[in-house]
PDB file of N, CA and C in Angstrom:
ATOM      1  N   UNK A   1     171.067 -87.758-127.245  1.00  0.00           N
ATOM      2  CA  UNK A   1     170.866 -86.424-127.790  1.00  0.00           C
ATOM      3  C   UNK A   1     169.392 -86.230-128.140  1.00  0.00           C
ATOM      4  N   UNK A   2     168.879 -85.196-127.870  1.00  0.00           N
ATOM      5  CA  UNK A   2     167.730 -84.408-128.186  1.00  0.00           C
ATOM      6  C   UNK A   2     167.230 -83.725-129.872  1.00  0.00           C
ATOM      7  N   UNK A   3     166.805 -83.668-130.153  1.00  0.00           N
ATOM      8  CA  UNK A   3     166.007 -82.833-131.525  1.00  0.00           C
ATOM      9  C   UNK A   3     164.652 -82.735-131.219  1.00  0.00           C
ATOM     10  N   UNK A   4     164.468 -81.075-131.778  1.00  0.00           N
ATOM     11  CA  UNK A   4     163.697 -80.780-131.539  1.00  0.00           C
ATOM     12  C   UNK A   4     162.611 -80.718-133.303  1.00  0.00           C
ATOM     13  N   UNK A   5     161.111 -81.160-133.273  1.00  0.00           N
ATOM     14  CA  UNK A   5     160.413 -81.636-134.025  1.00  0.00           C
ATOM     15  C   UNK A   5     159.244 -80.502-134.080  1.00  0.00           C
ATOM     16  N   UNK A   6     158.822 -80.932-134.843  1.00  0.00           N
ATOM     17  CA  UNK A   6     157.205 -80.380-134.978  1.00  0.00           C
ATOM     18  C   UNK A   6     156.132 -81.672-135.786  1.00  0.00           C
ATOM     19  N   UNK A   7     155.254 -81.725-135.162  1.00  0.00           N
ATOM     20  CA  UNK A   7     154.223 -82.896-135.654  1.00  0.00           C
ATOM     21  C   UNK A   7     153.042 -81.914-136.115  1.00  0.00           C
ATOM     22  N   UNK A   8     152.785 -82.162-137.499  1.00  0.00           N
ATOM     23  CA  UNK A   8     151.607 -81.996-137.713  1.00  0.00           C
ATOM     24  C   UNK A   8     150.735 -83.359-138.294  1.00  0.00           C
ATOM     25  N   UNK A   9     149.210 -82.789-137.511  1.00  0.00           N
ATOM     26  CA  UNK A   9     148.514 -84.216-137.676  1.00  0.00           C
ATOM     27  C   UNK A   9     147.446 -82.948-138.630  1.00  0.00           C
ATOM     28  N   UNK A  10     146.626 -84.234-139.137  1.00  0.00           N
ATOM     29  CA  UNK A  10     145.260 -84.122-139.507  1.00  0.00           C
ATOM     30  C   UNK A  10     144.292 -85.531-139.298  1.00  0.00           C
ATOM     31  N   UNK A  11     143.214 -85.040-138.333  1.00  0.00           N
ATOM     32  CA  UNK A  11     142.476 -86.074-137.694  1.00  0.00           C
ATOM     33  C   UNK A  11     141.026 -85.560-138.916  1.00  0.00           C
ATOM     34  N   UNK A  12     140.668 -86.566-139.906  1.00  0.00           N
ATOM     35  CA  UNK A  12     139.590 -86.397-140.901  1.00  0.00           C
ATOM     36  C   UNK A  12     138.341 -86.695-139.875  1.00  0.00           C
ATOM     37  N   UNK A  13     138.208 -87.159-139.031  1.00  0.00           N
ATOM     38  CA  UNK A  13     136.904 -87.637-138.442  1.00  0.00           C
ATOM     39  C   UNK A  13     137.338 -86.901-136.828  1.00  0.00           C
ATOM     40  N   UNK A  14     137.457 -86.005-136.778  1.00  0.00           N
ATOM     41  CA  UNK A  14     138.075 -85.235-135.414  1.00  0.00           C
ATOM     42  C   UNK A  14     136.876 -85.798-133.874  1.00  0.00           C
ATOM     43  N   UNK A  15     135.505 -85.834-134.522  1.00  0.00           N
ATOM     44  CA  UNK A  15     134.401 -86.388-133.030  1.00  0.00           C
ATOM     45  C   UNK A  15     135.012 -87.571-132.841  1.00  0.00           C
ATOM     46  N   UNK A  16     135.879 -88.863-133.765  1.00  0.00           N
ATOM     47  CA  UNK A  16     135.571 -90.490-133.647  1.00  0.00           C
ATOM     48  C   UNK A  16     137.310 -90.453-133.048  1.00  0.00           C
ATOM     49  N   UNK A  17     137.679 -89.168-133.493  1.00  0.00           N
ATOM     50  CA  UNK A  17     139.535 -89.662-133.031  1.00  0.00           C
ATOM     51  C   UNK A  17     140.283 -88.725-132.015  1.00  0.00           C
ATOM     52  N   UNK A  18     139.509 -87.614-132.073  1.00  0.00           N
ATOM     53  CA  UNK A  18     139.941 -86.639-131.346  1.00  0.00           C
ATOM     54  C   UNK A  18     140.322 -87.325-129.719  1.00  0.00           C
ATOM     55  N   UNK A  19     139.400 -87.724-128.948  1.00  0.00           N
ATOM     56  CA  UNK A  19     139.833 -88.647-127.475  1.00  0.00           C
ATOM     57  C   UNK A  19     141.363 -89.152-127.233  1.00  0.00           C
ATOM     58  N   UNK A  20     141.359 -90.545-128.576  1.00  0.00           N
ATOM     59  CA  UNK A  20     142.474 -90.859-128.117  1.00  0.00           C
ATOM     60  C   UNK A  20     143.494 -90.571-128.828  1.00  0.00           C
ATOM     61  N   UNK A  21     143.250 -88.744-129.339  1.00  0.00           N
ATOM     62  CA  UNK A  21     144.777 -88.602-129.790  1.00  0.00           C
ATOM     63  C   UNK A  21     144.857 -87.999-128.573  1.00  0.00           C
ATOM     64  N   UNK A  22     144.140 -87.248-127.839  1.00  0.00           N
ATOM     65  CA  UNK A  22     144.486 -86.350-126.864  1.00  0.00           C
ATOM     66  C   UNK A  22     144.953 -87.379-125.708  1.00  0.00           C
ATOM     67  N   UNK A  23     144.586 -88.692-125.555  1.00  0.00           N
ATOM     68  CA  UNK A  23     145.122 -89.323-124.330  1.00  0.00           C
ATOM     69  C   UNK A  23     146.454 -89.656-124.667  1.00  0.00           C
ATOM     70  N   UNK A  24     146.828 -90.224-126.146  1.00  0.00           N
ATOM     71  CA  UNK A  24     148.005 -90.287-126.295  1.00  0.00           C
ATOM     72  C   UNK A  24     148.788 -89.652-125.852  1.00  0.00           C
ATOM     73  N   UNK A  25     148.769 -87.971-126.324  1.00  0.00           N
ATOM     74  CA  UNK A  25     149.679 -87.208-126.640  1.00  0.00           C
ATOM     75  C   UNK A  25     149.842 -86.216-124.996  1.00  0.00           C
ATOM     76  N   UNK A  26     149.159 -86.946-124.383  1.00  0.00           N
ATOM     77  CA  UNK A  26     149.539 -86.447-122.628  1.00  0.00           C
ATOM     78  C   UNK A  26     150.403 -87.764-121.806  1.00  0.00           C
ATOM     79  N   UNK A  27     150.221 -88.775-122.924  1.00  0.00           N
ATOM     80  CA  UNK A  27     151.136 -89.385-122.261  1.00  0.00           C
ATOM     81  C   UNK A  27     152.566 -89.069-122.748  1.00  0.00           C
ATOM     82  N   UNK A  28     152.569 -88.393-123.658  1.00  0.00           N
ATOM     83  CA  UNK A  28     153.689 -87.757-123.908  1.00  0.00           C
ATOM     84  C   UNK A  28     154.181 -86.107-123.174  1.00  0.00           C
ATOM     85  N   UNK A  29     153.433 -85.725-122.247  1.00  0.00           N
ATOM     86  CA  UNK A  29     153.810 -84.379-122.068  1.00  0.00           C
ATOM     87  C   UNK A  29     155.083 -84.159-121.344  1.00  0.00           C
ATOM     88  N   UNK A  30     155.628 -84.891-121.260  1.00  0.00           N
ATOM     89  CA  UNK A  30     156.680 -84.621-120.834  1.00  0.00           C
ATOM     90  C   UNK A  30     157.969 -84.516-122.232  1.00  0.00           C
ATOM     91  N   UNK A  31     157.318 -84.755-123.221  1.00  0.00           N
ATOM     92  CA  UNK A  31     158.333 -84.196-124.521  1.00  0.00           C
ATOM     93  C   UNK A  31     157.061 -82.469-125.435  1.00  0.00           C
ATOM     94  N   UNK A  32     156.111 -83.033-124.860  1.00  0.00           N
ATOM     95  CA  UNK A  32     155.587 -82.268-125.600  1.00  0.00           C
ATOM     96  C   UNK A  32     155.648 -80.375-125.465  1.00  0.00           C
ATOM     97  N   UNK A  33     156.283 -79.520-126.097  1.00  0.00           N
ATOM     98  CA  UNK A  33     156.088 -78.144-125.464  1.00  0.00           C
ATOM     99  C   UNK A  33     155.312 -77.535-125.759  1.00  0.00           C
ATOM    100  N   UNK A  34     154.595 -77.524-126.689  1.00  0.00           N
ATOM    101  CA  UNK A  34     153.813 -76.778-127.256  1.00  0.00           C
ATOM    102  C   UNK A  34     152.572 -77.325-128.196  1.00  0.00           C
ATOM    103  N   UNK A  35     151.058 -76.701-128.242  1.00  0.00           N
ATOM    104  CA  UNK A  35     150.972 -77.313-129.292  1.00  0.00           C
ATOM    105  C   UNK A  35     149.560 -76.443-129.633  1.00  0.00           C
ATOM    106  N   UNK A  36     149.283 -76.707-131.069  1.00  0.00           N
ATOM    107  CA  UNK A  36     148.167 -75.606-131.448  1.00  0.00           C
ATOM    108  C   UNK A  36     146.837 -76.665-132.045  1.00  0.00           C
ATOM    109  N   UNK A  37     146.184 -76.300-132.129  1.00  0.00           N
ATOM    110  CA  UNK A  37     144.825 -77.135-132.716  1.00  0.00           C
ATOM    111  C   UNK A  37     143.517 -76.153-133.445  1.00  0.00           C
ATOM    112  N   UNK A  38     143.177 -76.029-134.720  1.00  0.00           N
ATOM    113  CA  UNK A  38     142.292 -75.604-135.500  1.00  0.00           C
ATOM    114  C   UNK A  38     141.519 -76.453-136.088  1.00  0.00           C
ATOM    115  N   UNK A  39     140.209 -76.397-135.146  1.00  0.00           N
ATOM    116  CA  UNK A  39     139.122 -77.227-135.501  1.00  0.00           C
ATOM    117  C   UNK A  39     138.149 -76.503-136.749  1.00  0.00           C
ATOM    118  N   UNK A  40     137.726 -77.261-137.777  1.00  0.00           N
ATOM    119  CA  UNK A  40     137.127 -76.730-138.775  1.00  0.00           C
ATOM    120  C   UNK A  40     135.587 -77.403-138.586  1.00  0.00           C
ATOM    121  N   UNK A  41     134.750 -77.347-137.476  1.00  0.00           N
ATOM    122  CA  UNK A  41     133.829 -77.906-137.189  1.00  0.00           C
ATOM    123  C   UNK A  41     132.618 -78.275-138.454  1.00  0.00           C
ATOM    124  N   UNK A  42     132.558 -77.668-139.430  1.00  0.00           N
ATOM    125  CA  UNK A  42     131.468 -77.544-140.344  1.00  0.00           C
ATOM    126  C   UNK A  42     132.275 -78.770-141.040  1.00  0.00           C
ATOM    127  N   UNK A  43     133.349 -79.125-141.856  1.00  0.00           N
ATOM    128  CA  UNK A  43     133.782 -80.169-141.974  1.00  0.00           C
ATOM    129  C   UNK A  43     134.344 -81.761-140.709  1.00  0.00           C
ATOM    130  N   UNK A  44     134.150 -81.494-139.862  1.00  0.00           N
ATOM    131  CA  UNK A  44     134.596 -82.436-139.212  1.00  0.00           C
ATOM    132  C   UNK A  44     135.798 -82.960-138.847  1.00  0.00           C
ATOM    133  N   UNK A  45     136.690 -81.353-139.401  1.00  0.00           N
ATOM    134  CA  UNK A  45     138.173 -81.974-139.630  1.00  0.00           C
ATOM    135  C   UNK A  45     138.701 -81.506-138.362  1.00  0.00           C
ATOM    136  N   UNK A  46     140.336 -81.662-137.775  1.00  0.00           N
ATOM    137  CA  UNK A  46     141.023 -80.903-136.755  1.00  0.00           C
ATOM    138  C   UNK A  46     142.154 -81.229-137.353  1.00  0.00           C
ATOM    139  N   UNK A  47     142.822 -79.890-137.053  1.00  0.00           N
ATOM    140  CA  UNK A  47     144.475 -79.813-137.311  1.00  0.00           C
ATOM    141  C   UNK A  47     145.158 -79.246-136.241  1.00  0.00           C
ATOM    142  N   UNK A  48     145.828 -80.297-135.579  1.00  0.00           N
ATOM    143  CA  UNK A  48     146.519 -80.287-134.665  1.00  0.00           C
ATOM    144  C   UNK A  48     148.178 -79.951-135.014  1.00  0.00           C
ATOM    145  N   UNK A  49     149.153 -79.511-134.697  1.00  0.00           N
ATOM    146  CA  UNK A  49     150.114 -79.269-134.741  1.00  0.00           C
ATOM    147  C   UNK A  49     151.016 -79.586-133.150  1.00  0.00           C
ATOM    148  N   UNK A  50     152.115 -80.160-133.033  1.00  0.00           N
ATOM    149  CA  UNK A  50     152.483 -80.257-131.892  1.00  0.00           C
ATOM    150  C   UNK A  50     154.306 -79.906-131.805  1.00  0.00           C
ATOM    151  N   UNK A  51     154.849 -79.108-130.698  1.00  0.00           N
ATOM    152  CA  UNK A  51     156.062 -78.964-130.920  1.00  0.00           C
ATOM    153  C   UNK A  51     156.458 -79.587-130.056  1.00  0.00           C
ATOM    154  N   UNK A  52     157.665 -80.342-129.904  1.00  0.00           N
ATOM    155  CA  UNK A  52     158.041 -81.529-129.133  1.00  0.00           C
ATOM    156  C   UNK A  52     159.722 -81.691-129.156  1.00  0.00           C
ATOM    157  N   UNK A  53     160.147 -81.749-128.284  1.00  0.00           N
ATOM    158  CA  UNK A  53     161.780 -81.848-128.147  1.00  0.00           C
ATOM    159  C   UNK A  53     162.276 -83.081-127.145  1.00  0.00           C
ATOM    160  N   UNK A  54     162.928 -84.300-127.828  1.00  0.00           N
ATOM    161  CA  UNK A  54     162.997 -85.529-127.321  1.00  0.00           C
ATOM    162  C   UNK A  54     163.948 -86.334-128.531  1.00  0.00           C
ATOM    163  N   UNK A  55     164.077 -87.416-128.046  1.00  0.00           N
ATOM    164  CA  UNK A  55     165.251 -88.323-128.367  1.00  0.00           C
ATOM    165  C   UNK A  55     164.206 -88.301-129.756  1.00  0.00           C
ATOM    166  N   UNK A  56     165.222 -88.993-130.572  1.00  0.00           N
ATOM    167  CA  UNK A  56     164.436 -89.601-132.200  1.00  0.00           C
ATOM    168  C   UNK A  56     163.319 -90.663-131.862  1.00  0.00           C
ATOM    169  N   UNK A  57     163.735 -91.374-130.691  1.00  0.00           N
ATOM    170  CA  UNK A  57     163.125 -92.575-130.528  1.00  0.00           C
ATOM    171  C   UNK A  57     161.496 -92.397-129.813  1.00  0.00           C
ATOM    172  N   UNK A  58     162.170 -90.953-128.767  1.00  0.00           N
ATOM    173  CA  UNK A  58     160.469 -90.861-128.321  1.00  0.00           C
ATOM    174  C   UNK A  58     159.613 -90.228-129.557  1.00  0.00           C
ATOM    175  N   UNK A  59     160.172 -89.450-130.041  1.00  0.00           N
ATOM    176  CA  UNK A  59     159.160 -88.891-131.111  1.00  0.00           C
ATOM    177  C   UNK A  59     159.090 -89.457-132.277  1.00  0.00           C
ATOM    178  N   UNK A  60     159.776 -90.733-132.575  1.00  0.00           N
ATOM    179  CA  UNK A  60     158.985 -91.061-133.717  1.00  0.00           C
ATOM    180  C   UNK A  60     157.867 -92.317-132.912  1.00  0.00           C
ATOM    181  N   UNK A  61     158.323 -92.833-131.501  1.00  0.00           N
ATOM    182  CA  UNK A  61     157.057 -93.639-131.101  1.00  0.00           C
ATOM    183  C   UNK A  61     156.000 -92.739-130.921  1.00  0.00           C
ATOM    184  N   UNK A  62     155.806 -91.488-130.590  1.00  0.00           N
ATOM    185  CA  UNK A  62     154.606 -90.739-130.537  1.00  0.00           C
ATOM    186  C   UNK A  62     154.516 -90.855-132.215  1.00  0.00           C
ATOM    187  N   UNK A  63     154.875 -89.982-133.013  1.00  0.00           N
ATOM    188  CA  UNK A  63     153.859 -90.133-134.414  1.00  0.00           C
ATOM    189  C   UNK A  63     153.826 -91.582-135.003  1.00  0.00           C
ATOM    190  N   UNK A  64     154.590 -92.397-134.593  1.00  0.00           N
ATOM    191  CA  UNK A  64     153.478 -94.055-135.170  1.00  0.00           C
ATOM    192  C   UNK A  64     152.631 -94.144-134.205  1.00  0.00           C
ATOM    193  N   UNK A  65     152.345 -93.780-132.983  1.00  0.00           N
ATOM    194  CA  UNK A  65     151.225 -94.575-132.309  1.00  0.00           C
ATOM    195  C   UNK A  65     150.354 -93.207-132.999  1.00  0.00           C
ATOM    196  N   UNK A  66     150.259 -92.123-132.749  1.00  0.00           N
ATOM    197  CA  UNK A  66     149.311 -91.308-133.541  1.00  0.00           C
ATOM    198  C   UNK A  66     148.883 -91.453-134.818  1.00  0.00           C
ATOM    199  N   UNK A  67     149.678 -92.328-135.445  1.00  0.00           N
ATOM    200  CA  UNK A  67     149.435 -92.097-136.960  1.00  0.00           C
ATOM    201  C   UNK A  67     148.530 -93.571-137.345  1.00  0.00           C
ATOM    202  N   UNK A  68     148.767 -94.601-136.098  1.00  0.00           N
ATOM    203  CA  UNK A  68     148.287 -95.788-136.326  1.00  0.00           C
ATOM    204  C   UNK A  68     146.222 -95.356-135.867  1.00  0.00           C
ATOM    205  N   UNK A  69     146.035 -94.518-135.360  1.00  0.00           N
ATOM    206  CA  UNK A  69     145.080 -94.031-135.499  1.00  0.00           C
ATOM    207  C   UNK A  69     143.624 -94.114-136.542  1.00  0.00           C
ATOM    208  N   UNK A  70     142.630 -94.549-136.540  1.00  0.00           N
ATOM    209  CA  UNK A  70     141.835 -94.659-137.584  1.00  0.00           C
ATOM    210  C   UNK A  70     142.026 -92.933-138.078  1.00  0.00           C
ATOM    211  N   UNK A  71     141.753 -92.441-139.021  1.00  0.00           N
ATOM    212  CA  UNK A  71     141.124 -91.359-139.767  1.00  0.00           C
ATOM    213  C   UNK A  71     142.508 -89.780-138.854  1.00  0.00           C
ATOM    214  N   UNK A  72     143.698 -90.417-138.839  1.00  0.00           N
ATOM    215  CA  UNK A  72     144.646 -89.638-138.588  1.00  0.00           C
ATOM    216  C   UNK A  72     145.839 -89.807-139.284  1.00  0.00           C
ATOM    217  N   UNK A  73     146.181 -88.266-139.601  1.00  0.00           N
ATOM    218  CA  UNK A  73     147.305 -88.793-140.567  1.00  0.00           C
ATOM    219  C   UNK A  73     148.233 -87.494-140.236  1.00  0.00           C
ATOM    220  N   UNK A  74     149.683 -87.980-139.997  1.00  0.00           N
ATOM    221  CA  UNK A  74     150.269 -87.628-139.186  1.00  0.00           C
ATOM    222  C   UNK A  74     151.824 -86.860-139.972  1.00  0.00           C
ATOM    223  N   UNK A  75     152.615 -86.061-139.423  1.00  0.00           N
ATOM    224  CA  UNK A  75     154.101 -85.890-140.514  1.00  0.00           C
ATOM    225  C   UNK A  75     154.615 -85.373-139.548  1.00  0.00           C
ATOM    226  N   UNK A  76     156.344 -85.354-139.605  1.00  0.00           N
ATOM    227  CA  UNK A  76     157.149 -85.052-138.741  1.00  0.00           C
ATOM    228  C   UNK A  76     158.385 -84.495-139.317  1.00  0.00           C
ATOM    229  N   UNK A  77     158.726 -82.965-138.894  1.00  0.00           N
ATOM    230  CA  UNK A  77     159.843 -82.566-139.495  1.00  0.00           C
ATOM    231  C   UNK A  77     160.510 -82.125-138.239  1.00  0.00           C
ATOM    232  N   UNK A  78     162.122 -82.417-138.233  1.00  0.00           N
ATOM    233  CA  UNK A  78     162.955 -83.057-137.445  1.00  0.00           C
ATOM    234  C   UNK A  78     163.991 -81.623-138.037  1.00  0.00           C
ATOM    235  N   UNK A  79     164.714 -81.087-136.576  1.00  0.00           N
ATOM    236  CA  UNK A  79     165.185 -80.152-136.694  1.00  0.00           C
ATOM    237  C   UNK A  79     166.482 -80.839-137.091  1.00  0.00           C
ATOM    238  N   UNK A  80     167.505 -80.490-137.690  1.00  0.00           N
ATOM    239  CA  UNK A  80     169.346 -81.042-137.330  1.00  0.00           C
ATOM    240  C   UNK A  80     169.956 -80.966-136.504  1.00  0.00           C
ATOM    241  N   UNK A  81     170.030 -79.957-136.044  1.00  0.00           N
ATOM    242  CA  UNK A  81     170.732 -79.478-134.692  1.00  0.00           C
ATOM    243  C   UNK A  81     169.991 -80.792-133.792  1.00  0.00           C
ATOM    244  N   UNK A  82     171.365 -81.101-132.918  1.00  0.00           N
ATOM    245  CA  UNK A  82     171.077 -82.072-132.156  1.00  0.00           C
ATOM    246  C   UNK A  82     171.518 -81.273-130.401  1.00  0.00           C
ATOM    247  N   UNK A  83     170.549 -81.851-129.543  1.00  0.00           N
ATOM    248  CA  UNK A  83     170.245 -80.699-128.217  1.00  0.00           C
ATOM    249  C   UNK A  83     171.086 -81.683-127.323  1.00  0.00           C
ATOM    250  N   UNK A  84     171.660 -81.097-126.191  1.00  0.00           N
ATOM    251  CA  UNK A  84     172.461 -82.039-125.070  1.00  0.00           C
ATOM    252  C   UNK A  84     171.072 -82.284-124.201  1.00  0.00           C
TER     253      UNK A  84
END
């Protein structure tokens, strides 16, 4: 069964982490549907948001490998409804 998620990250050092969240999270595109990103360049920050619909198992291995990240910090809210 499927659930559908939303990940929001915050990358504090967005120039030193930004790369390999983005390589990560294409190795996920095949769960990934959607996703938004607001860079606050004068601070250095990015807030990424990602919507994602996949087993429990793929999406919580995407937010630990994202979250294992230097200067990324990551949360995941998990719909109930479970998808065929």
């Amino acid at each position: 069964m499927k659930r559908l998620a939303v990940i929001a990250a915050v990358l504090d050092n967005a120039e030193a982490s930004q790369h390999e969240f983005n390589d990560i999270v294409s190795n996920y595109k095949g769960i990934v549907k959607g996703r938004m990103g607001i860079p606050f360049t004068e601070e250095g920050i990015s807030i990424i948001t990602l919507v994602v619909l996949g087993t429990l198992d793929q999406i919580n291995t995407l937010t630990g490998t994202l979250g294992k990240i230097k200067d990324v910090h990551v949360k995941t809210s998990f719909s109930k409804k479970e998808i065929n």
